[in-house]
Protein backbone atom coordinates (compact mmCIF):
# COMPACT_ATOMS: atom_id res chain seq x y z
CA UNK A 1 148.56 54.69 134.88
CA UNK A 2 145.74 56.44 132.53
CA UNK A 3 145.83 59.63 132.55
CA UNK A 4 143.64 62.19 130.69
CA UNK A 5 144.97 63.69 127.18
CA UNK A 6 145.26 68.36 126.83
CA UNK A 7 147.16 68.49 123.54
CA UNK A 8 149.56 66.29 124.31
CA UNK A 9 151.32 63.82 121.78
CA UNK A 10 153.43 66.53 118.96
CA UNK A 11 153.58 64.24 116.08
CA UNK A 12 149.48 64.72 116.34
CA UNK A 13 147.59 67.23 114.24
CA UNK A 14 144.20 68.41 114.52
CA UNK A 15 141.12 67.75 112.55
CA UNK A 16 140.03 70.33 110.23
CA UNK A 17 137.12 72.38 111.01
CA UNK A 18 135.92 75.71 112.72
CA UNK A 19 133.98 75.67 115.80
CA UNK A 20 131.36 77.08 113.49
CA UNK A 21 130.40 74.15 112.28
CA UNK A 22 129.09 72.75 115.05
CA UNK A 23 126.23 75.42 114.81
CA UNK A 24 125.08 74.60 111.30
CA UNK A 25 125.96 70.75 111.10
CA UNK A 26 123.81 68.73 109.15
CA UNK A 27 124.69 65.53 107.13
CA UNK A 28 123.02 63.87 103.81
CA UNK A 29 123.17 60.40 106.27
CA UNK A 30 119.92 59.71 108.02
CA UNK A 31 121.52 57.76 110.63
CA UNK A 32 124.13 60.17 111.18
CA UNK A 33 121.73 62.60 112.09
CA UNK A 34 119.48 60.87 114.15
CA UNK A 35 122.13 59.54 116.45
CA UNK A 36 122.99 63.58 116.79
CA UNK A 37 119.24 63.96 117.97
CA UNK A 38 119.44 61.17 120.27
CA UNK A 39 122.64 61.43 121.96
CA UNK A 40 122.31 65.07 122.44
CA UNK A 41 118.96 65.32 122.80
CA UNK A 42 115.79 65.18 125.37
CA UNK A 43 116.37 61.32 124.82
CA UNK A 44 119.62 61.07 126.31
CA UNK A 45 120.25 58.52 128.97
CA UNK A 46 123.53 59.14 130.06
CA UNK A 47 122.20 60.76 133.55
CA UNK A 48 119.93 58.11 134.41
CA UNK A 49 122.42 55.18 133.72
CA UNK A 50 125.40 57.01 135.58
CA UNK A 51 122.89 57.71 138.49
CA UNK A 52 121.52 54.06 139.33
CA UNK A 53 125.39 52.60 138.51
CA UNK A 54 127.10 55.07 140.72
CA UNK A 55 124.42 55.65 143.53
CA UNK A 56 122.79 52.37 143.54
CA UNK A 57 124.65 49.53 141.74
CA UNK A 58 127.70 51.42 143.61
CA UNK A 59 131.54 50.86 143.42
CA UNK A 60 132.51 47.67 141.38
CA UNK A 61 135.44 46.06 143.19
CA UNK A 62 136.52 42.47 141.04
CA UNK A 63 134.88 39.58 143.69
CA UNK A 64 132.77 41.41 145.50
CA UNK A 65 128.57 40.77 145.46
CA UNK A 66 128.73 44.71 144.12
CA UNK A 67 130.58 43.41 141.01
CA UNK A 68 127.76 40.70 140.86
CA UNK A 69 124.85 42.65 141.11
CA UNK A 70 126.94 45.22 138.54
CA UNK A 71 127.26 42.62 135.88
CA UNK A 72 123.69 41.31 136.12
CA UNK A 73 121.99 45.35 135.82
CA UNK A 74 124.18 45.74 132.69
CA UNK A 75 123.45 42.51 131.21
CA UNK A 76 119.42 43.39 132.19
CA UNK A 77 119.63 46.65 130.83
CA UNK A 78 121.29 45.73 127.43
CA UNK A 79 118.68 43.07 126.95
CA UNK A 80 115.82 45.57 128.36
CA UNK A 81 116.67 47.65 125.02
CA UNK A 82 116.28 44.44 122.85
CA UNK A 83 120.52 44.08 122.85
CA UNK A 84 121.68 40.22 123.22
CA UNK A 85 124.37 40.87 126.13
CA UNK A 86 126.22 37.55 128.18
CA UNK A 87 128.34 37.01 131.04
CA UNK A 88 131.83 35.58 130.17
CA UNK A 89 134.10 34.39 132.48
CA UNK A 90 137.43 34.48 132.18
CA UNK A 91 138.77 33.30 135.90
CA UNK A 92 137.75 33.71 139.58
CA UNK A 93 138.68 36.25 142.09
CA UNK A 94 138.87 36.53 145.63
CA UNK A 95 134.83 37.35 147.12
CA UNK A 96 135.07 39.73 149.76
CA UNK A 97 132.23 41.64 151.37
CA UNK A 98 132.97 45.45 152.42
CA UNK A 99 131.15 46.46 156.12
CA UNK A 100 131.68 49.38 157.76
CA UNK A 101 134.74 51.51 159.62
CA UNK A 102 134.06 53.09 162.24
CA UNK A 103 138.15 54.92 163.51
CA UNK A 104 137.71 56.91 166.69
CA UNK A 105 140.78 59.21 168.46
CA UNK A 106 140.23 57.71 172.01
CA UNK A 107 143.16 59.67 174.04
CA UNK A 108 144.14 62.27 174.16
CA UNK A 109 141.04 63.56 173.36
CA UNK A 110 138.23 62.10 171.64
CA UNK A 111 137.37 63.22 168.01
CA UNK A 112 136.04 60.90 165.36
CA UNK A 113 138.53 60.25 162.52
CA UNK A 114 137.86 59.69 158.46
CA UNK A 115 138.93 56.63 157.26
CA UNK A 116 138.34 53.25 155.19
CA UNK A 117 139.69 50.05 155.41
CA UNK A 118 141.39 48.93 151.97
CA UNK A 119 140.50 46.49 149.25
CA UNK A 120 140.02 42.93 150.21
CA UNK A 121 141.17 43.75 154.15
CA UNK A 122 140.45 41.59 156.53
CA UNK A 123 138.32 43.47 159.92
CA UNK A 124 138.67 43.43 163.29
CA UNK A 125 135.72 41.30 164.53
CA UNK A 126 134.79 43.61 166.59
CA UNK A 127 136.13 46.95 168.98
CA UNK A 128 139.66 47.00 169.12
CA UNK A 129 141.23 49.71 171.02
CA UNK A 130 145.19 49.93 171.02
CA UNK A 131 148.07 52.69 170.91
CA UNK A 132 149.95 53.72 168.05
CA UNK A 133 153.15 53.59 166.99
CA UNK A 134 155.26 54.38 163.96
CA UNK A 135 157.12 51.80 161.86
CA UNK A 136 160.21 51.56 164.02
CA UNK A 137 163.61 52.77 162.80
CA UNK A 138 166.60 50.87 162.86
CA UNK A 139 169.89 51.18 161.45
CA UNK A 140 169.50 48.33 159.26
CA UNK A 141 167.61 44.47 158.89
CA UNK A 142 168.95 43.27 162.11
CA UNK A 143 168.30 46.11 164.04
CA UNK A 144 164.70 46.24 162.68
CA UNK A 145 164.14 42.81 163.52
CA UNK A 146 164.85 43.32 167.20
CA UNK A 147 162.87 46.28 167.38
CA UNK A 148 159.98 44.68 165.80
CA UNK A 149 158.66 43.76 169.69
CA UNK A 150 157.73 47.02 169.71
CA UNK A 151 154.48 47.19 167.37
CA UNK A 152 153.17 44.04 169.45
CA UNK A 153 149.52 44.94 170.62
CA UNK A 154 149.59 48.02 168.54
CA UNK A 155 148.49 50.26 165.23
CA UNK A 156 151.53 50.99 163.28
CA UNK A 157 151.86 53.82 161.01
CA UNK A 158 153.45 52.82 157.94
CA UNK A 159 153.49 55.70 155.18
CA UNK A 160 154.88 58.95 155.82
CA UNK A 161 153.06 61.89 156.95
CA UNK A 162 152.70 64.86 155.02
CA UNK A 163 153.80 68.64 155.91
CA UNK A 164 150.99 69.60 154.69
CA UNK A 165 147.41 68.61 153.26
CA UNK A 166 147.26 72.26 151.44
CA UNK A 167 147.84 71.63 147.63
CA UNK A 168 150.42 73.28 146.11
CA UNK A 169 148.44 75.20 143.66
CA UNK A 170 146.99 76.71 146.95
CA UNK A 171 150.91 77.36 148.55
CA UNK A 172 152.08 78.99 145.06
CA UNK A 173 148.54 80.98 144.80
CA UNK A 174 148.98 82.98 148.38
CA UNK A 175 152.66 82.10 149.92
CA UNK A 176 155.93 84.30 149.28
CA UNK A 177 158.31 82.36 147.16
CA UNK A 178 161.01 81.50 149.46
CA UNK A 179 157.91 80.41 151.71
CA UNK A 180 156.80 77.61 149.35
CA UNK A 181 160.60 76.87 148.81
CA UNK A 182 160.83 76.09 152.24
CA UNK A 183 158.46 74.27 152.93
CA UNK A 184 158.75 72.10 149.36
CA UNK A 185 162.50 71.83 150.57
CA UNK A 186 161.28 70.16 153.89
CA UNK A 187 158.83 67.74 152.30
CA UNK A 188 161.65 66.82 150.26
CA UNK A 189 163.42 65.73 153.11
CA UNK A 190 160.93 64.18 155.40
CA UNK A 191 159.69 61.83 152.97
CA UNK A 192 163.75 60.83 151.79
CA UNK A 193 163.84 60.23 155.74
CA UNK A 194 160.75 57.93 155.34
CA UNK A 195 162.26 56.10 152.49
CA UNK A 196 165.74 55.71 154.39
CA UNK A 197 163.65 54.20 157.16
CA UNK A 198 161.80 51.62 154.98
CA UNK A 199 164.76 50.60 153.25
CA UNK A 200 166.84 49.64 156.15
CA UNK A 201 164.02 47.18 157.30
CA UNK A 202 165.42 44.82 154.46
CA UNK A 203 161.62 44.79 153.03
CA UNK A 204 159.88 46.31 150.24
CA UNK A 205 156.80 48.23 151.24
CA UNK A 206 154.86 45.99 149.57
CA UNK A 207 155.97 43.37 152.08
CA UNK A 208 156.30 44.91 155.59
CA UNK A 209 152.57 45.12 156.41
CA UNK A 210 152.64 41.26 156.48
CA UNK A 211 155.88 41.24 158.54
CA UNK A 212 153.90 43.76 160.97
CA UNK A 213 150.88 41.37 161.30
CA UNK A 214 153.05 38.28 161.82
CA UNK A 215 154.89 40.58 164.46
CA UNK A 216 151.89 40.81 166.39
CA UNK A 217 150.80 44.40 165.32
CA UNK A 218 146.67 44.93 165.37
CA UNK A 219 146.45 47.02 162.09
CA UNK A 220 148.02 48.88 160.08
CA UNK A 221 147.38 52.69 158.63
CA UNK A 222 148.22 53.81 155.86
CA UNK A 223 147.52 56.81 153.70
CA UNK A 224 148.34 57.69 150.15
CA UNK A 225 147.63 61.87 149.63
CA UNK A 226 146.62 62.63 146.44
CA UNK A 227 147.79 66.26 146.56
CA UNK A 228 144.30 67.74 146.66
CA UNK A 229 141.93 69.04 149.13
CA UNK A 230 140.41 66.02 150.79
CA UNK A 231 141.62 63.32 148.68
CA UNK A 232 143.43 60.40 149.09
CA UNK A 233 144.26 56.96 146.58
CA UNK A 234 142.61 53.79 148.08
CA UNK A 235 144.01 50.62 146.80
CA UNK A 236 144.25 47.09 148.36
CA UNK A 237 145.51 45.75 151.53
CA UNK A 238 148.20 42.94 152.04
CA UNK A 239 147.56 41.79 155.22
CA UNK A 240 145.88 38.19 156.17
CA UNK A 241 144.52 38.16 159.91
CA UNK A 242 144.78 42.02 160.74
CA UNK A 243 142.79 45.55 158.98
CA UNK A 244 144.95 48.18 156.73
CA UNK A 245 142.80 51.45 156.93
CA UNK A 246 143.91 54.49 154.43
CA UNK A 247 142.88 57.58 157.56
CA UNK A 248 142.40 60.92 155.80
CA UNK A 249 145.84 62.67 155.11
CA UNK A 250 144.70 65.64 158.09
CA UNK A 251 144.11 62.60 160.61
CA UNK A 252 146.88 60.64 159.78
CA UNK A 253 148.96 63.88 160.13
CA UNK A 254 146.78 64.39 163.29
CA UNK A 255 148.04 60.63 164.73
CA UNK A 256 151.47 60.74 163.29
CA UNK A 257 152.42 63.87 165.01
CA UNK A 258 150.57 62.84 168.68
CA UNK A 259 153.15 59.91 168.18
CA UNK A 260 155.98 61.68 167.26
CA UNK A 261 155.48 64.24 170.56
CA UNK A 262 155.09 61.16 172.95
CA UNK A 263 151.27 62.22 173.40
CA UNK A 264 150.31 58.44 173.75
CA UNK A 265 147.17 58.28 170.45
CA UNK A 266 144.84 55.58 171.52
CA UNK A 267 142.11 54.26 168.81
CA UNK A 268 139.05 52.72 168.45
CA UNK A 269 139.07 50.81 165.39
CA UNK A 270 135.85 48.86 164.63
CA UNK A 271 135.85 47.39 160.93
CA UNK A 272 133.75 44.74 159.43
CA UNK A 273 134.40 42.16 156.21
CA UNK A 274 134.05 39.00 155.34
CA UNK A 275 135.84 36.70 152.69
CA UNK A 276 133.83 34.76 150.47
CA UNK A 277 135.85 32.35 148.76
CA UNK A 278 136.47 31.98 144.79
CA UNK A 279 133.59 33.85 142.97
CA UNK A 280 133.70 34.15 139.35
CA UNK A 281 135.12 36.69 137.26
CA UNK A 282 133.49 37.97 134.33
CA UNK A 283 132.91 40.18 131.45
CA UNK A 284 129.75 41.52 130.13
CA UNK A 285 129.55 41.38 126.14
CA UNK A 286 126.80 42.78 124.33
CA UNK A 287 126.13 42.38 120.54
CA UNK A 288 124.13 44.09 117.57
CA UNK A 289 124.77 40.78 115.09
CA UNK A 290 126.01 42.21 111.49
CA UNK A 291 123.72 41.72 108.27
CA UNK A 292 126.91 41.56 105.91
CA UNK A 293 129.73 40.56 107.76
CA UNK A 294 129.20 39.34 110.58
CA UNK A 295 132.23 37.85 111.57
CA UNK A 296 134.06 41.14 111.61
CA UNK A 297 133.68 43.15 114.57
CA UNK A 298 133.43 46.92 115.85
CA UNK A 299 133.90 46.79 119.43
CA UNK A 300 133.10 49.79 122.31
CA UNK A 301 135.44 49.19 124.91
CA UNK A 302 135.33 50.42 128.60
CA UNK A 303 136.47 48.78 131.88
CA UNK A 304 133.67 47.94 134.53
CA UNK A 305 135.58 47.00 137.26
CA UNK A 306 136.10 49.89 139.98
CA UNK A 307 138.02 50.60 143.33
CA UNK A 308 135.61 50.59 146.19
CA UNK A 309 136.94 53.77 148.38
CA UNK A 310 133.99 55.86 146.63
CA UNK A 311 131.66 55.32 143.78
CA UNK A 312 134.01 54.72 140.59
CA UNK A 313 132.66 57.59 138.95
CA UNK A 314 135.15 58.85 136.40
CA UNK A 315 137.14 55.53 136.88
CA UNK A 316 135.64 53.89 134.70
CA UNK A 317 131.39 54.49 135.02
CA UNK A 318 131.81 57.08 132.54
CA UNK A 319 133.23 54.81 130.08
CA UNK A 320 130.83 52.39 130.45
CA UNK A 321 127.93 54.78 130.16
CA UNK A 322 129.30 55.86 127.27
CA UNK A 323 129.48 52.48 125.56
CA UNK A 324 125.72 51.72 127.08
CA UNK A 325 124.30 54.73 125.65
CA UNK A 326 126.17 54.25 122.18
CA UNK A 327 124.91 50.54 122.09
CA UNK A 328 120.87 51.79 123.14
CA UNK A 329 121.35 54.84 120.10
CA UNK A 330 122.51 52.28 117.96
CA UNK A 331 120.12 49.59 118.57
CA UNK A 332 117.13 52.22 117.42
CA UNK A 333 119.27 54.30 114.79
CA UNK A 334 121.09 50.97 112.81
CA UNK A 335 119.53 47.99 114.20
CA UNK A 336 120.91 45.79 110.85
CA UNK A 337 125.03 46.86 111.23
CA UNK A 338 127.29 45.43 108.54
CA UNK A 339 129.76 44.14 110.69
CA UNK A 340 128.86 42.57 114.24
CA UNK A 341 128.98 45.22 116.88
CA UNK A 342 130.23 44.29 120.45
CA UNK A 343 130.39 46.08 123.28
CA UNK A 344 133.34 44.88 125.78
CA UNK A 345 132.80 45.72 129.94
CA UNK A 346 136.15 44.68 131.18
CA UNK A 347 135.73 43.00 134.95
CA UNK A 348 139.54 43.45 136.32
CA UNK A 349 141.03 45.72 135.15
CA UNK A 350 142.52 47.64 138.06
CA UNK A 351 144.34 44.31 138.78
CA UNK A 352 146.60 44.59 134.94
CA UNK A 353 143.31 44.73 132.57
CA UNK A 354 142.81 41.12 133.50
CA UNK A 355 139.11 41.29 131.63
CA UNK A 356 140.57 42.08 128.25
CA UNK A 357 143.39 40.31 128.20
CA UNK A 358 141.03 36.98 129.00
CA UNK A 359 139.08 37.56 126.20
CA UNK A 360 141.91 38.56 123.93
CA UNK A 361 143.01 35.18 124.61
CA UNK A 362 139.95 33.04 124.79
CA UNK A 363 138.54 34.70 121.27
CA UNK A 364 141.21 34.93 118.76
CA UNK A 365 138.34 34.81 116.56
CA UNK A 366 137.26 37.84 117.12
CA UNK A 367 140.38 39.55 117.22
CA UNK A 368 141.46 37.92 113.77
CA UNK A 369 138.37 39.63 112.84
CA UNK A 370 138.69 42.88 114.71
CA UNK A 371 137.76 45.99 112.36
CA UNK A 372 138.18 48.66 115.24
CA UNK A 373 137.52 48.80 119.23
CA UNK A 374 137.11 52.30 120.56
CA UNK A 375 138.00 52.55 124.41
CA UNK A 376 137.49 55.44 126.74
CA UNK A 377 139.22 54.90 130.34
CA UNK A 378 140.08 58.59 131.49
CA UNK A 379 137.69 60.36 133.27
CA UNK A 380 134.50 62.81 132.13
CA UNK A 381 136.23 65.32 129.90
CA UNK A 382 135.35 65.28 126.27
CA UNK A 383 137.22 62.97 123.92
CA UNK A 384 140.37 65.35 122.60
CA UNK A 385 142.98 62.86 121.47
CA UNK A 386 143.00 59.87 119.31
CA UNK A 387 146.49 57.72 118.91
CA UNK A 388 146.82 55.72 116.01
CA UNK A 389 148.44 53.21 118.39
CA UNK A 390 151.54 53.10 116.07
CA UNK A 391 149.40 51.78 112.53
CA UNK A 392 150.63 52.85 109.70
CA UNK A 393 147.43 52.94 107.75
CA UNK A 394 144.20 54.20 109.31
CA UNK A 395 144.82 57.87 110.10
CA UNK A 396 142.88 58.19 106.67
CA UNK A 397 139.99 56.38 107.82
CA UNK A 398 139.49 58.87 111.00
CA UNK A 399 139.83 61.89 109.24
CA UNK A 400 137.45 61.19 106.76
CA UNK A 401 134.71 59.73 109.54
CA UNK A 402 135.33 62.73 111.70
CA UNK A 403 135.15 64.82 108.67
CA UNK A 404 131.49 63.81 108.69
CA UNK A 405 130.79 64.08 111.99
CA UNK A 406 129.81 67.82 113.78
CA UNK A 407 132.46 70.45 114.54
CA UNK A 408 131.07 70.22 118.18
CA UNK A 409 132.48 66.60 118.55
CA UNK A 410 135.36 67.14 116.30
CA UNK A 411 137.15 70.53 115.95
CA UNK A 412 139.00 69.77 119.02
CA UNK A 413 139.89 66.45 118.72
CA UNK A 414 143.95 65.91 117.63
CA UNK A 415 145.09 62.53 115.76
CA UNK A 416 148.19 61.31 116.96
CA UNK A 417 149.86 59.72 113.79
CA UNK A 418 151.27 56.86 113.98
CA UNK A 419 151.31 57.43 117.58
CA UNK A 420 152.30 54.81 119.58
CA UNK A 421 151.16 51.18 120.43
CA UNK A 422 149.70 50.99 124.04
CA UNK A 423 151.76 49.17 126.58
CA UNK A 424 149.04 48.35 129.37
CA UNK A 425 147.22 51.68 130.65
CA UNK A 426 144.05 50.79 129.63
CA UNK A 427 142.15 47.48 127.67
CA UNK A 428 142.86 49.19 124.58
CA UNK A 429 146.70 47.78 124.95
CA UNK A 430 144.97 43.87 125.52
CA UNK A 431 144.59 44.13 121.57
CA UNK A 432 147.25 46.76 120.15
CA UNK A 433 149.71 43.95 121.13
CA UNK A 434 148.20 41.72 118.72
CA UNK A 435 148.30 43.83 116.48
CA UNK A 436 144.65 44.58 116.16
CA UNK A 437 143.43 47.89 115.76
CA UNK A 438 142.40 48.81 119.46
CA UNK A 439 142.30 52.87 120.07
CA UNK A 440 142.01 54.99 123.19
CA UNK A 441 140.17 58.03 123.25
CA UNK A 442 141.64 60.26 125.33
CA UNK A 443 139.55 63.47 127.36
CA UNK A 444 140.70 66.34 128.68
CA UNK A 445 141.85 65.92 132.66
CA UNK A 446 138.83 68.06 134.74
CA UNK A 447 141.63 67.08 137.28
CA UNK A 448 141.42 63.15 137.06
CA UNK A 449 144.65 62.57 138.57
CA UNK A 450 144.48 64.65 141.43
CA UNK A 451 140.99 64.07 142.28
CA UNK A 452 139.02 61.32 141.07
CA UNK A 453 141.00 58.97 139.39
CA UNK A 454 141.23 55.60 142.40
CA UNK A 455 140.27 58.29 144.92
CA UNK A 456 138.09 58.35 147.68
CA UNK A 457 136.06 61.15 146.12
CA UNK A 458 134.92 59.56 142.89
CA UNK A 459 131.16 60.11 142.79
CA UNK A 460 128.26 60.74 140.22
CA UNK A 461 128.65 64.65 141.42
CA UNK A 462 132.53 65.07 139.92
CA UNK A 463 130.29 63.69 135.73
CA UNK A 464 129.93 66.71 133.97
CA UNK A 465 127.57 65.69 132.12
CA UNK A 466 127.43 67.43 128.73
CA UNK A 467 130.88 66.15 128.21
CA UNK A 468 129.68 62.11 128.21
CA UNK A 469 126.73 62.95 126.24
CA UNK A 470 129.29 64.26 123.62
CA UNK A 471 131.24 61.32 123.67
CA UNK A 472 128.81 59.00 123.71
CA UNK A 473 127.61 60.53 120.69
CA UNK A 474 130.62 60.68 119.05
CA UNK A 475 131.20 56.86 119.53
CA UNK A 476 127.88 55.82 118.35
CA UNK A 477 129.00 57.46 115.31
CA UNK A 478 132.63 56.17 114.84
CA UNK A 479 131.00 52.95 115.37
CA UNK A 480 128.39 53.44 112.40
CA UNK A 481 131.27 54.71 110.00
CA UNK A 482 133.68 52.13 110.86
CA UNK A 483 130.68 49.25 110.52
CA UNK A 484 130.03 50.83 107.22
CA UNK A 485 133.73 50.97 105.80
CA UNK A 486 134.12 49.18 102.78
CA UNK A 487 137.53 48.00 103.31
CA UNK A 488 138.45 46.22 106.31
CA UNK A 489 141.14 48.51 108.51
CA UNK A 490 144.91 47.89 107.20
CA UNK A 491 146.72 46.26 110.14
CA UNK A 492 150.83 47.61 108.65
CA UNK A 493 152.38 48.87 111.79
CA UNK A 494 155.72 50.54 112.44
CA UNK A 495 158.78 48.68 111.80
CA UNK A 496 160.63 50.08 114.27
CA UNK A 497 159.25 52.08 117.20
CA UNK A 498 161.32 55.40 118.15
CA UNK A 499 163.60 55.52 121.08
CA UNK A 500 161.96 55.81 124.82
CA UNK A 501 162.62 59.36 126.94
CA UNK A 502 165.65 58.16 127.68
CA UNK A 503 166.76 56.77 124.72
CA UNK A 504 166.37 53.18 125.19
CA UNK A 505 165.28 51.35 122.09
CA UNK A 506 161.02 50.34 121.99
CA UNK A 507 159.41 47.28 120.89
CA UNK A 508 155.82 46.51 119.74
CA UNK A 509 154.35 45.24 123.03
CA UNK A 510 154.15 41.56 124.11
CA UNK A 511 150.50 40.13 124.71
CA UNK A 512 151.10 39.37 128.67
CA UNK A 513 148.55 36.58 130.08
CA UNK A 514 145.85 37.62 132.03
CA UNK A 515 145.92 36.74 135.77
CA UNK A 516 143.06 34.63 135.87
CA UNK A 517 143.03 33.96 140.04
CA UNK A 518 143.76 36.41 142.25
CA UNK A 519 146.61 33.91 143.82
CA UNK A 520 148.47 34.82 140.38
CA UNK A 521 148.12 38.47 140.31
CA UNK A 522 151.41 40.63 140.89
CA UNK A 523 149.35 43.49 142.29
């Protein structure tokens, strides 16, 4: 999982400077400082192009018309400023269409409930109104079997519910101690008892919502808290024939505890999809040809792709703006680059960076010739951390470009060297394992994890905006100065990696293939 970067990483150390600087900046470098007065400028477009992809465009699911219409406004905008940009597929995926959901409390009251049907779900085609039950407990595999008669006809509930949807920062800010004890020592044990009662159905829970269905249940419900106020993760269903719906952590609480008190829930469930068949899956490319070298490459790198609960702000619209707006400063400040620039939008990437890892595969050309991608793939927080992704070389080459760049970008930023090589978190790790020079650029958190990162409350509000300006003008710069390098990055890595957490031995990570249909995905 990505996760934003505080001052993490110890080997790390942080680039000289004073935040003085920033106030007084000015460089000999024409270019330099007219991608300054463009990126942080009255010229900016980060706001615009966050607005129309998050609001309009909308969330960016792999296979779904969204996705489609996403790919052709980037390729359209990129050419719009003059840039050469191209689809390129690497597989097909799944097409499914999202429709509404529409989850109503029908006895013992009525109230109107907040949820979504997952990923690539299938609907109910039309009202269906049924009791609820919970996943049923049995003493083991057998047992569960026999007592799977009992979800016929009905919604099962198949995560557990929480104690409570009051984040803990919130307990530990106004609760006694031994109050928050308590009740963390009680959550403990109702979700062990929810674990217990999964694993003596013989099935993962990756599996039981397909032995529910084939049981004869009429959807399942699901939610996945993400210990916040109003937030929950939204991922994909694995049902065929019946919906999965993630309700709201305070309605699923609501419905799990009518259940539990034999106060007979009824619903009203009225969802609405439709599959579509194999659609393409693509990349968008776009590319500022080099005068000099053309066959060597600086790449901006930032998934596309999106979960569809919400908007797919912070994860990964903010990446991609940033790339956009690097590539449009670019285009007007250093229009003739020495090497090739390319600019990477990674389609599937949610389902194991299946984007990058096609195009790591299908252009070994370009990754023989690889001087230095930049990704960013962690939410809006400015840029703070840069691994060297376990090269033994290049921390040179970063201190002296950030060493020309302004203290505002820079003072803060730490260099983790050698750092590590990426293992899969983000499309970054699609070329580290080939040993090509592929860095992350990590932000600080603005509460990613918690709140926006494959939430259901992802939108263009949760961009702070000054943050991606900053970054995208920090990566149209890093960009220039790597173009402009004399020397071509050295690719000498470490020999031998140092031991894991728990002192297992490392290796330099293995290439994986991409899954290029989504019959071969393992997600």
């Amino acid at each position: 999982m990505k996760r934003s970067v505080a001052f993490a990483m110890g080997v790390g150390a942080l680039v000289a400077g004073s935040p003085a600087r920033a106030q007084d900046w000015s460089s000999s470098d024409p270019v330099l400082q007219r991608i300054w007065r463009m990126g942080m400028g009255s010229e900016s477009q980060v706001e615009r192009l966050a607005q129309v992809l998050t609001d309009s465009v909308g969330p960016r699911l792999t296979g779904t018309p969204e996705m489609a219409n996403a790919l052709r406004w980037a390729t359209s905008t990129y050419r719009g400023w003059g840039i050469d940009a191209r689809e390129e597929q690497y597989g097909t995926w799944r097409g499914w269409r999202r429709g509404y959901t529409h989850v109503e409390l029908t006895a013992p009251r009525m109230r109107s409930l907040e949820g979504t049907m997952l990923a690539w779900s299938p609907g109910t085609r039309g009202p269906v109104t049924a009791g609820v039950v919970m996943l049923p407990a049995a003493a083991d595999s057998a047992a569960f079997r026999a007592a799977l008669a009992g979800v016929r006809g009905k919604f099962v509930l198949l995560s557990a519910a929480q104690t409570t949807c009051r984040p803990d920062e919130n307990w530990a800010k106004w609760a006694p101690p031994e109050t928050f004890e308590r009740m963390k020592a009680r959550r403990t044990e109702m979700m062990s008892a929810w674990t217990r009662r999964v694993q003596a159905t013989g099935s993962t829970a990756r599996d039981l919502p397909r032995r529910l269905e084939e049981a004869g249940a009429v959807g399942i419900l699901t939610n996945l808290w993400s210990q916040g106020w109003g937030v929950d993760k939204v991922f994909n269903a694995r049902t065929e024939r019946i919906p999965t719906l993630d309700l709201s952590c305070e309605d699923y609480g609501l419905v799990s505890r009518m259940v539990e008190n034999n106060q007979s829930p009824t619903l009203r469930v009225d969802a609405a999809s439709e599959f579509l068949g194999d659609v393409p899956a693509s990349n968008v490319l776009a590319e500022i040809r080099g005068r000099q070298k053309p066959n060597e490459y600086v790449m901006l790198s930032a998934h596309f792709d999106s979960w569809d609960a919400s908007s797919g702000a912070t994860d990964n619209a903010t990446g991609t703006v940033v790339m956009m707006e690097a590539m449009r400063i670019l285009k007007q400040v250093y229009p003739n680059p020495r090497r090739t620039i390319l600019a990477g939008h990674w389609n599937g990437e949610e389902q194991g960076l299946n984007g990058s890892r096609g195009f790591v595969a299908d252009n070994p050309r370009i990754v023989e010739g690889l001087q230095a991608l930049f990704n960013q793939d962690n939410g809006t927080g400015r840029i703070v951390q840069v691994s060297m992704q376990g090269l033994t070389g290049v921390e040179p080459y970063f201190r002296r470009w950030f060493a020309r760049m302004p203290g505002l970008l820079v003072d803060s930023v730490r260099i983790d060297a050698p750092g590590l090589p990426s293992g899969g978190g983000s499309d970054n790790a699609s070329f580290i394992c080939a040993g090509a020079p592929g860095f992350g650029l990590g932000s600080l958190s603005w509460d990613y994890g918690t709140y926006t990162w494959h939430t259901n409350r992802d939108t263009y509000d949760k961009i702070a905006f000054d943050e991606v300006r900053r970054n995208a003008t920090m990566v149209a710069m890093l960009v220039y100065l790597a173009s402009e390098e004399p020397e071509k990055l050295p690719r000498a890595r470490l020999q031998q990696l140092p031991p894991d957490q728990q002192g297992q031995p490392r290796v330099w990570p293995v290439c994986q293939e991409p899954a290029r249909t989504q019959a071969q995905s393992t997600r």
